[in-house]
PDB file of N, CA and C in Angstrom:
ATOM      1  N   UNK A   1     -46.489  -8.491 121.600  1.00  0.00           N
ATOM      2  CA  UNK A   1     -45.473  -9.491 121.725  1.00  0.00           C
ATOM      3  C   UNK A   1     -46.097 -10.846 121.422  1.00  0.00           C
ATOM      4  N   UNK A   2     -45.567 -11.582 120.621  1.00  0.00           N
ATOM      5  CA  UNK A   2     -45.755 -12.884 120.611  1.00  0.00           C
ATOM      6  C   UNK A   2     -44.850 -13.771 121.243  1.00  0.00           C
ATOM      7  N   UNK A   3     -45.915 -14.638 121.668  1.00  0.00           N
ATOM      8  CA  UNK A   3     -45.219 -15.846 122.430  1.00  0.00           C
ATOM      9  C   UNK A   3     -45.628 -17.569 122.075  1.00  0.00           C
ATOM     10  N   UNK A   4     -44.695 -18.362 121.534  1.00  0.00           N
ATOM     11  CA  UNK A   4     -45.184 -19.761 120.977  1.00  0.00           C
ATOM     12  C   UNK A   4     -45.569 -20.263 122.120  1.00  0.00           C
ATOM     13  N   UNK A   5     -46.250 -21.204 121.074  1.00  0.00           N
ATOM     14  CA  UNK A   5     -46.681 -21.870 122.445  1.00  0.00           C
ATOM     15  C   UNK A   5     -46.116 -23.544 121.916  1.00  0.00           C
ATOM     16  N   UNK A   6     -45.433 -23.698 120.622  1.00  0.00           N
ATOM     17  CA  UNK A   6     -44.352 -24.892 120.822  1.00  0.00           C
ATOM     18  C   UNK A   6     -43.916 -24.304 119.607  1.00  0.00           C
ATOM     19  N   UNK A   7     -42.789 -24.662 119.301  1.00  0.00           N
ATOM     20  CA  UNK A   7     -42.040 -24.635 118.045  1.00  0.00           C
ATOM     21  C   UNK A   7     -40.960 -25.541 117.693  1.00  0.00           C
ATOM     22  N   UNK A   8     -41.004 -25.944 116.084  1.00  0.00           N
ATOM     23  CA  UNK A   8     -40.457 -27.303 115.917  1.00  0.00           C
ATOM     24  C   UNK A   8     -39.512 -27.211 114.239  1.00  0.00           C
ATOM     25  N   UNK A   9     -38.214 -27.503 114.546  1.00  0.00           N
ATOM     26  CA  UNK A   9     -37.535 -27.068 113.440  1.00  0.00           C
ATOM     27  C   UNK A   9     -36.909 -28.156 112.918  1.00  0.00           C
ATOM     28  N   UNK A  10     -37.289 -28.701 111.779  1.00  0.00           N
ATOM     29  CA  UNK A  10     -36.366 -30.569 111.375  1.00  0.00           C
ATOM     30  C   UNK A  10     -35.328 -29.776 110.302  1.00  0.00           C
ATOM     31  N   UNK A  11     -33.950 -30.639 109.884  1.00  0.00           N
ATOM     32  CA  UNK A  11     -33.649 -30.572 108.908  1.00  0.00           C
ATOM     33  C   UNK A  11     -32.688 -31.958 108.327  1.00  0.00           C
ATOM     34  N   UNK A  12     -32.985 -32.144 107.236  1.00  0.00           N
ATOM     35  CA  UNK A  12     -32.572 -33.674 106.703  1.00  0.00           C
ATOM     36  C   UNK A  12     -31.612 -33.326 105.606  1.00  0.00           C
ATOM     37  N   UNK A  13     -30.640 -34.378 105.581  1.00  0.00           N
ATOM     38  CA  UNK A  13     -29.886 -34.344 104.355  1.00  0.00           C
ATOM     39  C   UNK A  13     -29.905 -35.935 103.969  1.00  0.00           C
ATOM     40  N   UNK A  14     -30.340 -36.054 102.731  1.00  0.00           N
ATOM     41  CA  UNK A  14     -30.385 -37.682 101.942  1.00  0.00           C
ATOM     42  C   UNK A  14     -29.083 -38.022 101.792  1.00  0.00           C
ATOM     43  N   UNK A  15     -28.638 -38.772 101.338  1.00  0.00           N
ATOM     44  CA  UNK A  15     -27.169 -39.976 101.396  1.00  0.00           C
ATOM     45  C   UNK A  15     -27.137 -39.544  99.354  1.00  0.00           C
ATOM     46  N   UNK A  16     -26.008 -39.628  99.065  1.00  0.00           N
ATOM     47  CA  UNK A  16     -25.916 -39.350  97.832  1.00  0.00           C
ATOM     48  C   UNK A  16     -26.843 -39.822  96.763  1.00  0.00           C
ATOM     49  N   UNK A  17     -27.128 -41.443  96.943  1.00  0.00           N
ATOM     50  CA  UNK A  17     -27.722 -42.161  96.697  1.00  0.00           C
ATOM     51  C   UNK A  17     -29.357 -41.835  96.491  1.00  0.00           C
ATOM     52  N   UNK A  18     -29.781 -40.899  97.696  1.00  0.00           N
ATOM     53  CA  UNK A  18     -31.026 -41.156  97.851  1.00  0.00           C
ATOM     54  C   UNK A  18     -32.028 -41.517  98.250  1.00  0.00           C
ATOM     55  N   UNK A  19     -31.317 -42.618  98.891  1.00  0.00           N
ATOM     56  CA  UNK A  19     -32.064 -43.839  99.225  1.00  0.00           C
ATOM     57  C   UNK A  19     -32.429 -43.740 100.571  1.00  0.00           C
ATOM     58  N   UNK A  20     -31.361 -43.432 101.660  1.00  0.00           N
ATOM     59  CA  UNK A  20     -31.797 -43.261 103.458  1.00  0.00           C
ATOM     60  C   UNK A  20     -31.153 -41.584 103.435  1.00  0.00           C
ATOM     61  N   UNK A  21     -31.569 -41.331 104.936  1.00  0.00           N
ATOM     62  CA  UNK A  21     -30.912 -40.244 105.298  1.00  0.00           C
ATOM     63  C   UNK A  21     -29.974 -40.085 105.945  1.00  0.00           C
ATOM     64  N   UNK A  22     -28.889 -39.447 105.669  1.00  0.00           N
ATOM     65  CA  UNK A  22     -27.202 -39.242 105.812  1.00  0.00           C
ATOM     66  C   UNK A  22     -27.379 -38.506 107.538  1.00  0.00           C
ATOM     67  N   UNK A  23     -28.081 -37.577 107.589  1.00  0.00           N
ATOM     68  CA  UNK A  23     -27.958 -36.865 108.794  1.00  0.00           C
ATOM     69  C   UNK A  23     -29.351 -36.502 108.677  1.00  0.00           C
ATOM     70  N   UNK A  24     -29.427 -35.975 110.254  1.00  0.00           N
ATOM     71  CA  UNK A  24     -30.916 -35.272 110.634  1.00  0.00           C
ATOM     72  C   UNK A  24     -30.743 -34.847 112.149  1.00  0.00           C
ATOM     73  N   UNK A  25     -31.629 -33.175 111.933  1.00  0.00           N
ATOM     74  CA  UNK A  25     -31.709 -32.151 113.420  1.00  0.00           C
ATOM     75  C   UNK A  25     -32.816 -31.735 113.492  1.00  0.00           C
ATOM     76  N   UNK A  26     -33.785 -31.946 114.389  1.00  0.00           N
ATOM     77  CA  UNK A  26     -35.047 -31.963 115.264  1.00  0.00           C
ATOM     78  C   UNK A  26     -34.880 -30.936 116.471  1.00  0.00           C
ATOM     79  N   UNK A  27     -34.855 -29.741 115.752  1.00  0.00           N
ATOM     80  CA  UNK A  27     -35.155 -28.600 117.455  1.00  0.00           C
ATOM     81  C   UNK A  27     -36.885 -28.268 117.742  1.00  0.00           C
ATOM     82  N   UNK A  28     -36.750 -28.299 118.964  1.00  0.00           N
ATOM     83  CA  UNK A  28     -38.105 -27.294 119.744  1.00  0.00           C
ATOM     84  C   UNK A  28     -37.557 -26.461 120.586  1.00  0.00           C
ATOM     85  N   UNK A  29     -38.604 -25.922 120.557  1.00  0.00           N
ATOM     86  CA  UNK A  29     -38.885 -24.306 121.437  1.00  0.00           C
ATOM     87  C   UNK A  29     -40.012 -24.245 121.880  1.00  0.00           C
ATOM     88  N   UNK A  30     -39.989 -23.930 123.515  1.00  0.00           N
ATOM     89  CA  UNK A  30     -41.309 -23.333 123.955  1.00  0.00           C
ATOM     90  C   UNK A  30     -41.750 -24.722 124.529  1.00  0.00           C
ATOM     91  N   UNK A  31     -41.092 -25.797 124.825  1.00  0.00           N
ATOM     92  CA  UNK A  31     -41.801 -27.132 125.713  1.00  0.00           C
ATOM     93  C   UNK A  31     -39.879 -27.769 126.357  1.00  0.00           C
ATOM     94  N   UNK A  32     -39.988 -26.438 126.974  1.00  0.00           N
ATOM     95  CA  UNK A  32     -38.861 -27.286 127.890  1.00  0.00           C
ATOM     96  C   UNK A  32     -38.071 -25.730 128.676  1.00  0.00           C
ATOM     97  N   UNK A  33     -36.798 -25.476 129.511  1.00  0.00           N
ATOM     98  CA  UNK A  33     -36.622 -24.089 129.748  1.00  0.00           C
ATOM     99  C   UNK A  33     -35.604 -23.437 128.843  1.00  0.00           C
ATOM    100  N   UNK A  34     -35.470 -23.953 127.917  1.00  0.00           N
ATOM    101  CA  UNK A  34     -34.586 -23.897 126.879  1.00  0.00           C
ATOM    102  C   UNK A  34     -34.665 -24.365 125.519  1.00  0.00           C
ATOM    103  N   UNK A  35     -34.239 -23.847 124.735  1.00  0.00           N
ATOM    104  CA  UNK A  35     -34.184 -25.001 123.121  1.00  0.00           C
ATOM    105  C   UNK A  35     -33.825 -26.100 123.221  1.00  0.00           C
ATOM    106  N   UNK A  36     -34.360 -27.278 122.783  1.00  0.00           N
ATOM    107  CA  UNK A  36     -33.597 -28.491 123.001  1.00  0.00           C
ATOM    108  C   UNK A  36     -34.135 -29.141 121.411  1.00  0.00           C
ATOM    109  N   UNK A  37     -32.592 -29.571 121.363  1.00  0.00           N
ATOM    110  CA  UNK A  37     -32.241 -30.817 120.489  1.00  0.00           C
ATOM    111  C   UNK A  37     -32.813 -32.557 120.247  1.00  0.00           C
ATOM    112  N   UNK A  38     -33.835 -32.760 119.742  1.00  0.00           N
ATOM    113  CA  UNK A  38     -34.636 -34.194 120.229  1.00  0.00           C
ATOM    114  C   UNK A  38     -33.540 -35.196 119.397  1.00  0.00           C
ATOM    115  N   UNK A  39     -31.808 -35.113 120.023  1.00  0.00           N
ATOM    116  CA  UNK A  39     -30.782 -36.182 119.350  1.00  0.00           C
ATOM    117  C   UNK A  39     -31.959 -37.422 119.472  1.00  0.00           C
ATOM    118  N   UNK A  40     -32.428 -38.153 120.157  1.00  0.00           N
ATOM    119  CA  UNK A  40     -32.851 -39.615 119.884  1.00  0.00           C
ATOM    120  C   UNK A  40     -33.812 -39.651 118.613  1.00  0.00           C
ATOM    121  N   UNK A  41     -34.622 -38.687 118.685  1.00  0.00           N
ATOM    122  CA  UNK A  41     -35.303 -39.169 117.432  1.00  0.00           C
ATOM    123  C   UNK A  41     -34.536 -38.459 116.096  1.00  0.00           C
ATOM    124  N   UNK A  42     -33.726 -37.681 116.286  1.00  0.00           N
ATOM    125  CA  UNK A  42     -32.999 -37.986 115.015  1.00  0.00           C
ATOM    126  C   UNK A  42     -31.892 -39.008 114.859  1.00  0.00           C
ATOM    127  N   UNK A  43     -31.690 -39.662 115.832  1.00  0.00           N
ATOM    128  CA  UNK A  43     -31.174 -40.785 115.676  1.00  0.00           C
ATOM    129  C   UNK A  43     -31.826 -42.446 115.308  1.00  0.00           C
ATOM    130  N   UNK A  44     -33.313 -41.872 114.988  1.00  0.00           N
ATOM    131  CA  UNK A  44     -33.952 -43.099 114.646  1.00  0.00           C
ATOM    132  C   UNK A  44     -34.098 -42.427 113.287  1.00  0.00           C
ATOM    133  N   UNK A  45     -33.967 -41.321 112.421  1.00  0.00           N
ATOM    134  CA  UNK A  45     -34.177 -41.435 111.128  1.00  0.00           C
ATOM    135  C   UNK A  45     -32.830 -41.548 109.993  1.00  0.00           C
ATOM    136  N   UNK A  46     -31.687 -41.298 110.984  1.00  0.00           N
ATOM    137  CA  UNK A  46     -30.475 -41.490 110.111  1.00  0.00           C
ATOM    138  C   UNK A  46     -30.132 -42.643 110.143  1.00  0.00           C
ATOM    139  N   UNK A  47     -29.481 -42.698 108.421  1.00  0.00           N
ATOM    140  CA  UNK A  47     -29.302 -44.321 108.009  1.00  0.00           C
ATOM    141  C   UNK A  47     -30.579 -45.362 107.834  1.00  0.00           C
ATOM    142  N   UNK A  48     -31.759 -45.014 107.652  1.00  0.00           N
ATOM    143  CA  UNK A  48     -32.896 -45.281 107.044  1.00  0.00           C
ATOM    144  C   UNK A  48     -33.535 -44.800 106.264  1.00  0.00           C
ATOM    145  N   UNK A  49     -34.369 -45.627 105.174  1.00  0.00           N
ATOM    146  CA  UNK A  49     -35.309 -45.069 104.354  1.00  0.00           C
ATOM    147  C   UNK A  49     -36.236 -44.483 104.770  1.00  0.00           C
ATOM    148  N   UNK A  50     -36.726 -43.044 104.318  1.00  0.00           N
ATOM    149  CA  UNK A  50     -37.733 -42.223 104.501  1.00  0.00           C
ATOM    150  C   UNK A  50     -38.908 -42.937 104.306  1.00  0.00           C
ATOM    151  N   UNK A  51     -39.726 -43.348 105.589  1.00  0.00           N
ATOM    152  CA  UNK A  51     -41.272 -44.343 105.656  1.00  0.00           C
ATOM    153  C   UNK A  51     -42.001 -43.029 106.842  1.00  0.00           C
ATOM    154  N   UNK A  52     -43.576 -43.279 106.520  1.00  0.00           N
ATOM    155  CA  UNK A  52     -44.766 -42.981 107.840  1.00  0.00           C
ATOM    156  C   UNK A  52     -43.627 -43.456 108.904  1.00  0.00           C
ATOM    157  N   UNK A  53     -43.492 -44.884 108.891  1.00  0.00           N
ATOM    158  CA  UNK A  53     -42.854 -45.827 110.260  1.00  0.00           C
ATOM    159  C   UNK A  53     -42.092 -45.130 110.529  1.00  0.00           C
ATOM    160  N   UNK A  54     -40.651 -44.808 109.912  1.00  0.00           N
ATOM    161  CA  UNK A  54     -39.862 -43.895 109.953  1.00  0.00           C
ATOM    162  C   UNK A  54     -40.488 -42.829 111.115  1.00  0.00           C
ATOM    163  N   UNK A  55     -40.905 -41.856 110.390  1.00  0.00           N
ATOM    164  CA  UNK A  55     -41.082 -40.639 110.896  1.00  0.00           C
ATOM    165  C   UNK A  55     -41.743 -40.879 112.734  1.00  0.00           C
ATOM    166  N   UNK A  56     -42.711 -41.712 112.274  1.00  0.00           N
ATOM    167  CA  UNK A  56     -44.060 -41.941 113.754  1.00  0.00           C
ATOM    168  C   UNK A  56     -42.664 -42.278 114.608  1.00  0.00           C
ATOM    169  N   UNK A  57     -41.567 -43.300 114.253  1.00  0.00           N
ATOM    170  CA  UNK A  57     -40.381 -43.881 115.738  1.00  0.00           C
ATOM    171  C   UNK A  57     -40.092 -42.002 115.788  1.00  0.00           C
ATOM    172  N   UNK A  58     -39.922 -41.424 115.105  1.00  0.00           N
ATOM    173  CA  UNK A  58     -39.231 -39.766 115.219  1.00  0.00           C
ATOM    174  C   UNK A  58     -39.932 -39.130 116.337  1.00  0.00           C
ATOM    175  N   UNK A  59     -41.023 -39.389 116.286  1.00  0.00           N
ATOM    176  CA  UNK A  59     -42.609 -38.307 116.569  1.00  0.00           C
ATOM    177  C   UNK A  59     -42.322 -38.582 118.152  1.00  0.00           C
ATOM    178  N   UNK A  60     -42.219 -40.487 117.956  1.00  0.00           N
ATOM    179  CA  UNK A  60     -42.348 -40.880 119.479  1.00  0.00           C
ATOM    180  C   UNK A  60     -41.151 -40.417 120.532  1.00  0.00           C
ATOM    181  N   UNK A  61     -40.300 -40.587 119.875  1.00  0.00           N
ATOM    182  CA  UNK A  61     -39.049 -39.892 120.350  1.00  0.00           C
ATOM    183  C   UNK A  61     -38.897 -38.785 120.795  1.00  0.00           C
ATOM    184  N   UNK A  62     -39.722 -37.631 120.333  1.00  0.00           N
ATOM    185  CA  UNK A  62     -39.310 -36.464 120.949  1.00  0.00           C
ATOM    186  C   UNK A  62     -40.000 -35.454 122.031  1.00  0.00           C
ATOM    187  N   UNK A  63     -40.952 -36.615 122.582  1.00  0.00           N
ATOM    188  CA  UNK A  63     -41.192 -36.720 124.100  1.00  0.00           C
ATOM    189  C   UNK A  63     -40.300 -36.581 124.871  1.00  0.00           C
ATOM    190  N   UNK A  64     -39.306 -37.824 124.689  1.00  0.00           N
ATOM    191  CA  UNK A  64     -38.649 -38.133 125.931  1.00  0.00           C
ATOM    192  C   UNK A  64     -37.885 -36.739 125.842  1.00  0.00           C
ATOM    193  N   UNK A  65     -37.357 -35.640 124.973  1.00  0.00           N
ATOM    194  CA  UNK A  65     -36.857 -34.722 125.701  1.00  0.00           C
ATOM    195  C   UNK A  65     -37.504 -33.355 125.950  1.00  0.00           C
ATOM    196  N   UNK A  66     -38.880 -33.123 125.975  1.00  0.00           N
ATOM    197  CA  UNK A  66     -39.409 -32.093 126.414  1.00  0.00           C
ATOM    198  C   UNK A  66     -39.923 -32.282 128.046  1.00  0.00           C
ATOM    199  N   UNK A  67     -40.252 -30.993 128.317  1.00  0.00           N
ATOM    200  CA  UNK A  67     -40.549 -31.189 129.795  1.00  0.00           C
ATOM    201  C   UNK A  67     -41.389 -29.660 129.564  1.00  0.00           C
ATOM    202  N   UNK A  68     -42.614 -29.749 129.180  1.00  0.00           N
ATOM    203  CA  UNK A  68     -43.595 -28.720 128.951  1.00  0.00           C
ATOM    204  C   UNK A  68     -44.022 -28.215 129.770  1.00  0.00           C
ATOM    205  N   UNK A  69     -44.326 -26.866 130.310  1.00  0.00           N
ATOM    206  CA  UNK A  69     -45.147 -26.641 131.619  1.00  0.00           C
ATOM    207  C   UNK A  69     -47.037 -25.977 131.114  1.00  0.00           C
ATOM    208  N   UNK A  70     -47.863 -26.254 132.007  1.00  0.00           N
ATOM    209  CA  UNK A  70     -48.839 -25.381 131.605  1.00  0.00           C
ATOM    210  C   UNK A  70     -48.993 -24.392 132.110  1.00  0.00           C
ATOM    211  N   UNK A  71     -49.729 -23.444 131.644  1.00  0.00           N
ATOM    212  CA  UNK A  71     -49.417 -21.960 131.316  1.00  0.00           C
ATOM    213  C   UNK A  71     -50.807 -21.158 130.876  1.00  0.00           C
ATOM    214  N   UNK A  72     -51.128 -19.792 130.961  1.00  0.00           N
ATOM    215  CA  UNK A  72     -52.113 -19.167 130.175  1.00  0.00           C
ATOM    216  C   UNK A  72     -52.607 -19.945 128.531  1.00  0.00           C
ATOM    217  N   UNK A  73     -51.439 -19.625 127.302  1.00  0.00           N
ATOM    218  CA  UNK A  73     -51.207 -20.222 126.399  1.00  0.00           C
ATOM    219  C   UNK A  73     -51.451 -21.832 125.940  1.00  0.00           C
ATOM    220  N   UNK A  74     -51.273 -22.633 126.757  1.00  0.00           N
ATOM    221  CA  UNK A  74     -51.625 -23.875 126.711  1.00  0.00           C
ATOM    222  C   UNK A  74     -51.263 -24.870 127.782  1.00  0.00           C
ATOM    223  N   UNK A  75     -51.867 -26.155 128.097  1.00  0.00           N
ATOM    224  CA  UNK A  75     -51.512 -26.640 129.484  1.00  0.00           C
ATOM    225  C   UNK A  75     -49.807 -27.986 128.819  1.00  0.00           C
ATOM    226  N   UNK A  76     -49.603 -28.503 129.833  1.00  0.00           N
ATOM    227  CA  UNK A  76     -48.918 -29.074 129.257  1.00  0.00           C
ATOM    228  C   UNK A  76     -48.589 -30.455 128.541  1.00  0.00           C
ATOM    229  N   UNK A  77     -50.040 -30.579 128.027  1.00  0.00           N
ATOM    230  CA  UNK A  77     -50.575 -32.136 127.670  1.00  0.00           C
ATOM    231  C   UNK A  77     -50.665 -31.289 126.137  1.00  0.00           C
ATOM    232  N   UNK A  78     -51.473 -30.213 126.496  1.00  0.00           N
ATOM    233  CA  UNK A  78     -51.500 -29.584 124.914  1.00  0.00           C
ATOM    234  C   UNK A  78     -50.276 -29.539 124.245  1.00  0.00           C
ATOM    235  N   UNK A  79     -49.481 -28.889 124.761  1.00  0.00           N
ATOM    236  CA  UNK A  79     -48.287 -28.867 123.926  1.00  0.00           C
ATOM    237  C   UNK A  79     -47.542 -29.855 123.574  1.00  0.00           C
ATOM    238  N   UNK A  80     -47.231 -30.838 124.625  1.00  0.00           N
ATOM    239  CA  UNK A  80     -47.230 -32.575 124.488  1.00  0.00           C
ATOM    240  C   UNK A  80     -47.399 -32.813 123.116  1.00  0.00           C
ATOM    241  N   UNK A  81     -48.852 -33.028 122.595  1.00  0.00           N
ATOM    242  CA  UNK A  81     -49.411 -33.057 121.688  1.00  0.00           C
ATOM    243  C   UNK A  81     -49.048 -32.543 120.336  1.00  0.00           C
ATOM    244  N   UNK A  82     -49.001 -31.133 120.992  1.00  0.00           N
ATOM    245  CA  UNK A  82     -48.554 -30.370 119.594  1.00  0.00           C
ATOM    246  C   UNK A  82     -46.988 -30.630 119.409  1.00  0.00           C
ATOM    247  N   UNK A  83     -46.242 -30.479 119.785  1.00  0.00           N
ATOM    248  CA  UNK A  83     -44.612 -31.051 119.678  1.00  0.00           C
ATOM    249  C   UNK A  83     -44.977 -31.991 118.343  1.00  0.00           C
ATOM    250  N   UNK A  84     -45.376 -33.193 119.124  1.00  0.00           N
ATOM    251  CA  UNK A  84     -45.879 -33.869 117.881  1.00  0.00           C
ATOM    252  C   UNK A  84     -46.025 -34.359 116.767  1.00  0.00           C
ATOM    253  N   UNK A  85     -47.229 -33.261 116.781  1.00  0.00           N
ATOM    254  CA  UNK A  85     -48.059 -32.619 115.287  1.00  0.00           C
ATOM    255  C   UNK A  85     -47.234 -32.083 114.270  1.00  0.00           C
ATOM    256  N   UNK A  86     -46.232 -30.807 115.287  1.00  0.00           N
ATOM    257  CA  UNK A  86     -45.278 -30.288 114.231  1.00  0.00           C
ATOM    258  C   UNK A  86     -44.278 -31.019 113.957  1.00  0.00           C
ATOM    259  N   UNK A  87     -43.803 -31.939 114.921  1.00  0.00           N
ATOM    260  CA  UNK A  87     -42.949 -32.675 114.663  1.00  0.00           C
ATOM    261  C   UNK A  87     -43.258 -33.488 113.259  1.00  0.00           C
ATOM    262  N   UNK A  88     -44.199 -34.060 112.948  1.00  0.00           N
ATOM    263  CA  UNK A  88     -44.415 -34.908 112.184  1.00  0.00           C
ATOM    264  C   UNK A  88     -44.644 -34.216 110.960  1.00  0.00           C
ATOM    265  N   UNK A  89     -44.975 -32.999 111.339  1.00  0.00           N
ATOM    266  CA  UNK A  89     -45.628 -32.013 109.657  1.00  0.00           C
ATOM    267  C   UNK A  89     -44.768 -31.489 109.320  1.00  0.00           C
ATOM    268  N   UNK A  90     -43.604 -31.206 110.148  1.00  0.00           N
ATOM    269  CA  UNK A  90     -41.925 -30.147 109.338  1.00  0.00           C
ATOM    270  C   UNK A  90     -41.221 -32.387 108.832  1.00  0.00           C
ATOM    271  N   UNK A  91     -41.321 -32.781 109.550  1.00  0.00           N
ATOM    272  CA  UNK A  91     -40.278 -34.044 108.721  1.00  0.00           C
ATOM    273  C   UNK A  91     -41.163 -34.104 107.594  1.00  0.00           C
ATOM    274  N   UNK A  92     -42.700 -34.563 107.461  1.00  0.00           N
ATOM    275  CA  UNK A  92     -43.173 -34.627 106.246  1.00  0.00           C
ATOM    276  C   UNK A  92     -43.245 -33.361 105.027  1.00  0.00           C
ATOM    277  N   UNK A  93     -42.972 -32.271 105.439  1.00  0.00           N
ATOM    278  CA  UNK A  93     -42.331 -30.863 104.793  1.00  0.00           C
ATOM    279  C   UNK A  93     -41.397 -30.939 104.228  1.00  0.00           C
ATOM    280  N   UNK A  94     -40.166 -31.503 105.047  1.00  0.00           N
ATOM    281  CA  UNK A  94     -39.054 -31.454 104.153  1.00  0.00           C
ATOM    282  C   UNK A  94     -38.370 -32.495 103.502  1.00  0.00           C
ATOM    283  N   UNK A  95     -39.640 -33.614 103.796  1.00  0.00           N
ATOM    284  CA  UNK A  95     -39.380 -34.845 102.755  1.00  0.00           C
ATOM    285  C   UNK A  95     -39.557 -34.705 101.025  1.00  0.00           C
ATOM    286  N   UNK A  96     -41.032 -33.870 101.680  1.00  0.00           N
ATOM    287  CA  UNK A  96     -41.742 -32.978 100.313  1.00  0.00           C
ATOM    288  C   UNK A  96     -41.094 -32.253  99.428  1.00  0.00           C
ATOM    289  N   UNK A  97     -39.790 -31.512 100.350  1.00  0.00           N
ATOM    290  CA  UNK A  97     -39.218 -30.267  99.877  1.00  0.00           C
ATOM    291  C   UNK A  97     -37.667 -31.195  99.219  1.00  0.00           C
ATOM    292  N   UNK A  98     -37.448 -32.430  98.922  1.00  0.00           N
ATOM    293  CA  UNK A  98     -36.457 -33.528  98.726  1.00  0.00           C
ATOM    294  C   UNK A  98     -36.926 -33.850  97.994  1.00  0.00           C
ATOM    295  N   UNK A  99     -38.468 -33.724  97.117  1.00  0.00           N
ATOM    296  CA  UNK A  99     -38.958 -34.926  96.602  1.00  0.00           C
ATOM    297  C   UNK A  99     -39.129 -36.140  96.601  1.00  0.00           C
ATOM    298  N   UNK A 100     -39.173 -36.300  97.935  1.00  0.00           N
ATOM    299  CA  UNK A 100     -39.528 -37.457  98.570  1.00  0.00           C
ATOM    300  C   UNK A 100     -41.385 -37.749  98.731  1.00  0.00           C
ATOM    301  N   UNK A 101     -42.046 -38.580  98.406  1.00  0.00           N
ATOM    302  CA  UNK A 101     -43.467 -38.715  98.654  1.00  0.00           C
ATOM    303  C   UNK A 101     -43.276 -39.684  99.551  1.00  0.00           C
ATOM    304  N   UNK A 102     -44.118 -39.159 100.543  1.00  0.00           N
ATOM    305  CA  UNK A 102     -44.507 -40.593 101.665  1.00  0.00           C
ATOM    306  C   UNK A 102     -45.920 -41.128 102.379  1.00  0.00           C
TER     307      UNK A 102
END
């Protein structure tokens, strides 16, 4: 059996234009007792241009809705952490996957 020890799912849609992003959904798994939705930090990337700055207000944001416990698997500063990491590497993924460079 496998068991995560965080998991982090973004998805973006650009504005016809191109230019900012029209909408955006930020799930985790595995740092809270349920799936949760990080609405605030996708509410700091819609209706802005895709920047680092951008993304890092995203990253910071999706603290405020985990509540991680520690565990065999990892404590809960680790996962803290990792939220993050993935957080920041699936938005820069599917900026990539837009042709977006950032």
């Amino acid at each position: 059996m496998d068991i995560a020890v965080v998991g982090v799912g973004s998805f973006l849609v650009l504005s016809p234009q191109g230019d900012q992003l029209k909408d955006a959904r930020i799930a985790l798994g595995a740092v809270a007792p349920t799936p949760v939705r990080a609405t605030q930090a996708e509410a700091t990337l819609i209706g802005k241009q895709p920047t680092k700055g951008v993304i890092e207000e995203a990253v910071d944001k999706v603290v405020e809705v985990i509540q991680p416990i520690s565990d065999i698997r990892g404590s809960a500063e680790y996962r803290t952490h990792l939220a993050k990491v993935l957080t920041r590497r699936t938005l820069q993924r599917v900026y990539e996957g837009l042709g977006i460079e950032i």
